[in-house]
Protein backbone atom coordinates (compact mmCIF):
# COMPACT_ATOMS: atom_id res chain seq x y z
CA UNK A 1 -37.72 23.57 -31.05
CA UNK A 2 -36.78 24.53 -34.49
CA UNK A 3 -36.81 28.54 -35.81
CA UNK A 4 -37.78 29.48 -38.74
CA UNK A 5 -34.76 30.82 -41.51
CA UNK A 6 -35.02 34.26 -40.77
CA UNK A 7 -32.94 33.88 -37.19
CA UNK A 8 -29.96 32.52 -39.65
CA UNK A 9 -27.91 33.45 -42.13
CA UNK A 10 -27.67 31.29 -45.01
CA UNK A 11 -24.28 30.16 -44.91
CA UNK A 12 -21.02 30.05 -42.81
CA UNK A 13 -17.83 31.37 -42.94
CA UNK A 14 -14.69 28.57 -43.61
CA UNK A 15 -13.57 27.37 -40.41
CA UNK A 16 -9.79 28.16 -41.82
CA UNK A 17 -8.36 30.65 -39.72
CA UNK A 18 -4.19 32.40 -40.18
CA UNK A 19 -2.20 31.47 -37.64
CA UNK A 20 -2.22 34.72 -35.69
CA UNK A 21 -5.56 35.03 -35.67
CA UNK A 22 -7.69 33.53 -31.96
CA UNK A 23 -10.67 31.28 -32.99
CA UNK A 24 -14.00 32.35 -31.55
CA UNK A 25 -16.34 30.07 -29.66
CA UNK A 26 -19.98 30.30 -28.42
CA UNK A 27 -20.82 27.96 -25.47
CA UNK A 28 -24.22 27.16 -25.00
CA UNK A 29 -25.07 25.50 -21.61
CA UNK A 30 -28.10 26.42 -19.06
CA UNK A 31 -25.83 26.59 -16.09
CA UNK A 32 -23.63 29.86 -15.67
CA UNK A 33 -20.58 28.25 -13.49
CA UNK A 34 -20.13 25.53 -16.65
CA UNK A 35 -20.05 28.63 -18.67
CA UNK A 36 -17.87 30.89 -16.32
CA UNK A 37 -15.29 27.16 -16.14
CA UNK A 38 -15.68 27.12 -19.67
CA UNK A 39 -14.90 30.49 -20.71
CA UNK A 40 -11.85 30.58 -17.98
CA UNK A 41 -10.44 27.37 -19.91
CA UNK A 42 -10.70 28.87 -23.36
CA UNK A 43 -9.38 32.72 -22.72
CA UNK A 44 -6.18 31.04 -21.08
CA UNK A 45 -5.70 29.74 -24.62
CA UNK A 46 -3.27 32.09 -26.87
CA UNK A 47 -5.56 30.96 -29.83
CA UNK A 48 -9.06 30.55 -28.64
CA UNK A 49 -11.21 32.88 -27.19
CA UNK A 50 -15.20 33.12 -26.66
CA UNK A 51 -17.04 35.08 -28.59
CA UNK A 52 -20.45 34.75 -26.59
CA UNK A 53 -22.76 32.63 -24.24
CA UNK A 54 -26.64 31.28 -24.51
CA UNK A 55 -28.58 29.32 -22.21
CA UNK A 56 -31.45 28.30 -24.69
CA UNK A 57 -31.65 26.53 -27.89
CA UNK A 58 -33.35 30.49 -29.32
CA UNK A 59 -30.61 32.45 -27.78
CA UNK A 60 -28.16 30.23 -29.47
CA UNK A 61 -29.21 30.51 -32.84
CA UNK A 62 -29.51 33.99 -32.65
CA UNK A 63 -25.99 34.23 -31.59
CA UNK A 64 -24.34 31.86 -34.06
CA UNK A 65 -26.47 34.76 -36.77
CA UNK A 66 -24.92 37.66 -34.74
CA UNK A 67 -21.52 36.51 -33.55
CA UNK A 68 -20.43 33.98 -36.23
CA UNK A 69 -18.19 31.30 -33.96
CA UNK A 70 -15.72 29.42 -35.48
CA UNK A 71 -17.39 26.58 -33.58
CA UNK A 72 -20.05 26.05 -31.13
CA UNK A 73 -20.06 23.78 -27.73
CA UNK A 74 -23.42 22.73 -26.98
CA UNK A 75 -25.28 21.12 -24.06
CA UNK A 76 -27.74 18.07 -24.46
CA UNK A 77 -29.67 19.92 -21.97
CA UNK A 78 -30.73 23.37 -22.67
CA UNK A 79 -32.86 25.86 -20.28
CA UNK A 80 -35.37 26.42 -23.22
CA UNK A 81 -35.32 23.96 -26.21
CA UNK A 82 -33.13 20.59 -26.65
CA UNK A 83 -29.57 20.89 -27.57
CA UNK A 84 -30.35 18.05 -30.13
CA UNK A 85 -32.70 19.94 -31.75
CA UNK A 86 -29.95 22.95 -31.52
CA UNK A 87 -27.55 20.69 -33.57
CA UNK A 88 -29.94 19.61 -36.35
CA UNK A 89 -30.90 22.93 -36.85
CA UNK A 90 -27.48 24.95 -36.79
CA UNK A 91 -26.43 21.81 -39.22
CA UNK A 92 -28.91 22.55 -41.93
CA UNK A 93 -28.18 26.00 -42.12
CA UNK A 94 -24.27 26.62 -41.24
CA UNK A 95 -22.74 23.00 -42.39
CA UNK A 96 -19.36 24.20 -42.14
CA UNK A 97 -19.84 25.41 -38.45
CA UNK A 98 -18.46 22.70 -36.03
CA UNK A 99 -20.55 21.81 -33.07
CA UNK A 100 -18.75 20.27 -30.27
CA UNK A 101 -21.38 18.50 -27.93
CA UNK A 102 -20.59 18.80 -24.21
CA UNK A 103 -22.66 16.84 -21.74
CA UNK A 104 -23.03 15.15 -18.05
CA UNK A 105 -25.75 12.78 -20.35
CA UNK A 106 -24.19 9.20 -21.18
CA UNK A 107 -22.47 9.03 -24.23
CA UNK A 108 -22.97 5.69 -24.94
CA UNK A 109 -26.89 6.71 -25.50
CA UNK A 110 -25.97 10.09 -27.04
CA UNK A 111 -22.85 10.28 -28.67
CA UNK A 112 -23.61 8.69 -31.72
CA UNK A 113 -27.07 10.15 -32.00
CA UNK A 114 -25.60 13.39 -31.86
CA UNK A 115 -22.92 12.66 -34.50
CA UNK A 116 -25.53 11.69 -36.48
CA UNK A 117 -27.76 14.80 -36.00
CA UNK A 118 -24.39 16.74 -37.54
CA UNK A 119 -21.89 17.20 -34.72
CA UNK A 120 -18.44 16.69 -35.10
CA UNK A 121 -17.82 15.98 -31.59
CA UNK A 122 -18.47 14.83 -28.37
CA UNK A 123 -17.10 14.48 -24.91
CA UNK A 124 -18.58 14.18 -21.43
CA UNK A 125 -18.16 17.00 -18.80
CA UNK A 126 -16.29 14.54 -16.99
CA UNK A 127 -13.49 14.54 -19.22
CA UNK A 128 -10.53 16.21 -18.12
CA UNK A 129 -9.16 20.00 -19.28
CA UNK A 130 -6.63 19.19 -21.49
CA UNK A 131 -8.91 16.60 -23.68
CA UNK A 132 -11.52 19.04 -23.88
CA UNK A 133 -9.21 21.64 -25.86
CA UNK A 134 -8.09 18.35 -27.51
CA UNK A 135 -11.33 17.53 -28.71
CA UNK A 136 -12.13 21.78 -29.18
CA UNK A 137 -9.23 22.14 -31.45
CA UNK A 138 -9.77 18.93 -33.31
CA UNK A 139 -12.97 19.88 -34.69
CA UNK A 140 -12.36 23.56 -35.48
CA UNK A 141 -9.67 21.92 -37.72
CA UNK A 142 -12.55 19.97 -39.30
CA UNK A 143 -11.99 16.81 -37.49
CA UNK A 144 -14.38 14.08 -35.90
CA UNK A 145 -13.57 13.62 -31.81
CA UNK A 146 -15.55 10.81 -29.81
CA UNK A 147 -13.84 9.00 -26.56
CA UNK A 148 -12.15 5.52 -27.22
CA UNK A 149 -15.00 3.98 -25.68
CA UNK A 150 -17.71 5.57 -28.84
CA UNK A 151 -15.53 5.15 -31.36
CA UNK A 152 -15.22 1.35 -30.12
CA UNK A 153 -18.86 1.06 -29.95
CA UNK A 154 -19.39 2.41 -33.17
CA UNK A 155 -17.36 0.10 -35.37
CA UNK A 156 -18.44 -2.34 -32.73
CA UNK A 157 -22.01 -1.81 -34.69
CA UNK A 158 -20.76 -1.26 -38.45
CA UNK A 159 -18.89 -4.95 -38.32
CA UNK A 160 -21.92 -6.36 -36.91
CA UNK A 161 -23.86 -5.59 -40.05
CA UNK A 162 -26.45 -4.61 -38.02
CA UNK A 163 -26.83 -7.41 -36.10
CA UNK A 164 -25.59 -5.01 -32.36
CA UNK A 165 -28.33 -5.74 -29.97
CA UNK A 166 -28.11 -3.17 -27.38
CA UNK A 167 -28.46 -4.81 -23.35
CA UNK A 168 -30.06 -0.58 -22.46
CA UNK A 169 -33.01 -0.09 -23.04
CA UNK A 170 -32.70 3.48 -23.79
CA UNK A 171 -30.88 2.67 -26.81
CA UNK A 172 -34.18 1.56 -28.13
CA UNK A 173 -35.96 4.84 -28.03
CA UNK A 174 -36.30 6.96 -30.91
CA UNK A 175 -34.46 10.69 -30.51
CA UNK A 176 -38.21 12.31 -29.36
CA UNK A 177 -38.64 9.67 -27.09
CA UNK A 178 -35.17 10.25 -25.73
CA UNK A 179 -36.23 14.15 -25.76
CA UNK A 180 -39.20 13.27 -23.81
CA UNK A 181 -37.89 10.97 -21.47
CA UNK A 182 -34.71 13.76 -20.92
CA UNK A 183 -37.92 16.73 -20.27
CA UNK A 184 -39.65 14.21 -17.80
CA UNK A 185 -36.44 13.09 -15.75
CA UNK A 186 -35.64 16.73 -15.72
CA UNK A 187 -39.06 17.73 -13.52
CA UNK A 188 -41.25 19.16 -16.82
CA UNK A 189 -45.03 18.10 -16.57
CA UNK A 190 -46.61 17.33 -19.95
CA UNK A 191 -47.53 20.66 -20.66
CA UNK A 192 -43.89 21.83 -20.14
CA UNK A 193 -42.65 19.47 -22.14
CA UNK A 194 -44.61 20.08 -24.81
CA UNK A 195 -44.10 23.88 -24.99
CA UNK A 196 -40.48 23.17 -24.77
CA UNK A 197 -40.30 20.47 -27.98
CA UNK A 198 -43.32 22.24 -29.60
CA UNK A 199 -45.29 19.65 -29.39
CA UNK A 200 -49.09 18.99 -28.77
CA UNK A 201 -50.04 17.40 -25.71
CA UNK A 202 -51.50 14.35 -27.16
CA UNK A 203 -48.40 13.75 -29.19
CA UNK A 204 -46.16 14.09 -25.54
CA UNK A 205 -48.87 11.61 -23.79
CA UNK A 206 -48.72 9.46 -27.31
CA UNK A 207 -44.36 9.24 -26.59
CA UNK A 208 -45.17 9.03 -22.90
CA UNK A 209 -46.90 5.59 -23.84
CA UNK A 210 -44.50 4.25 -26.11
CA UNK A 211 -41.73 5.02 -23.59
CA UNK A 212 -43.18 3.01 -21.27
CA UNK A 213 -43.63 0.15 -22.95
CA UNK A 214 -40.34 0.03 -24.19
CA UNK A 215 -38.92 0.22 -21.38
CA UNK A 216 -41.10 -2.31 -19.53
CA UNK A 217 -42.82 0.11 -17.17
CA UNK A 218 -46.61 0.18 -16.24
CA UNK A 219 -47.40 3.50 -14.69
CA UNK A 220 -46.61 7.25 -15.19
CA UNK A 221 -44.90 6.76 -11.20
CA UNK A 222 -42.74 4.07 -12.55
CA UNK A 223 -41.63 6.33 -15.78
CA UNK A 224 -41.10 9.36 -13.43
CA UNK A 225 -38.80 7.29 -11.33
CA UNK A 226 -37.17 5.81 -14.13
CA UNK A 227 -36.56 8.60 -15.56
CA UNK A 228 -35.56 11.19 -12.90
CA UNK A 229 -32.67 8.31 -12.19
CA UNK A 230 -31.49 8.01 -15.68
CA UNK A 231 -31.36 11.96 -15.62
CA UNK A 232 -29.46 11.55 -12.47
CA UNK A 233 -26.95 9.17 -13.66
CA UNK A 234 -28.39 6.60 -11.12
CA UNK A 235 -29.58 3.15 -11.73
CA UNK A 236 -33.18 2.98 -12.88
CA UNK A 237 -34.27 1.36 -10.01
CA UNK A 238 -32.94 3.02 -7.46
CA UNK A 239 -34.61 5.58 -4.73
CA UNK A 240 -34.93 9.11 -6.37
């Protein structure tokens, strides 16, 4: 859900910091114990600390205005909003700012999507402690950080000329219909997911279709299924 200009500030500070200065983070995830884990992690750092917390894509924005992070860890999956929306948005109007995507959501459908919406990182919840502040400190010192696995992917994709042929499905979705499948598998109805994307209805119903075909499914059961699994991390056709 994008905000209009006046909830920003037209430009960021430099990321450069002196060395006895601590670098100041805003973490932006919809579930408190990630943020109280995350916040623990960072304030046992001598050089990091957190400078704030937001659970929707609004509360983040206004915070990045207030607080002014040296970099921002975002969610895919945000309370209110979408954290890819987040990232194209904080892009446009802070392009010095780095975002640092951290997600349970498959990187091998995100990652790249999310580099390409303007973040400079990004690394599954999975991952352990010390490779988070690895991947933390390498992009507040203006540096790129995916896992071996995306970065293999990637220039798996650039030598192929654009010949890579994906064997997921998912991969074929464009990033609303990855938004909308993302609202559905979390439990929004139509409605919901429209308020939350501002969308119309139509337009949700109009992705809704086009979701299903793509991914070879005939009724709105079969994409609820599908999609509550893929949400989950399970196999599409397995027993919600």
């Amino acid at each position: 859900m994008s905000v209009g200009p006046s909830l920003f500030k037209p430009a960021h500070k430099p990321p450069g910091v002196s060395k006895d200065q601590k670098r100041r983070v805003l973490i932006v995830d919809d579930h408190p114990i990630v943020r109280q884990g995350l916040r623990r992690l960072i304030e046992a750092e001598a050089d990091l600390e957190v400078c704030g917390e937001a659970e929707t894509a609004r509360e983040a924005k206004s915070m990045i205005r207030e607080q002014e992070p040296d970099a921002v860890i975002v969610d895919v999956s945000l309370k209110q909003g979408d954290g890819l929306e987040l990232v194209k948005d904080a892009r446009a109007h802070y392009p010095a700012l780095p975002l640092l995507v951290l997600s349970m959501h498959d990187e091998a459908i995100y990652a790249e999507r999310m580099l390409s919406a303007g973040a400079n990182g990004y690394i599954m919840k999975q991952a352990a402690s010390d490779q988070f502040l690895i991947a933390l400190r390498r992009v507040l010192d203006g540096g790129i950080y995916v896992s071996e696995a995306v970065g293999n992917s990637m220039i798996e994709k650039f030598a192929s000329g654009g010949a890579y042929i994906s064997s997921n499905p998912v991969d074929s979705l464009t990033n609303r219909e990855l938004q909308v499948l993302h609202m559905i598998g979390k439990g929004l109805s139509t409605r919901q997911t429209a308020e939350a994307l501002n969308l119309s209805v139509k337009t949700v119903e109009s992705h809704r279709q086009r979701i299903k075909r793509k991914l070879s499914l005939r009724t709105s059961a079969q994409l609820m299924q599908y999609a509550v699994n893929w949400y989950a991390g399970r196999e599409p056709g397995a027993k919600p």
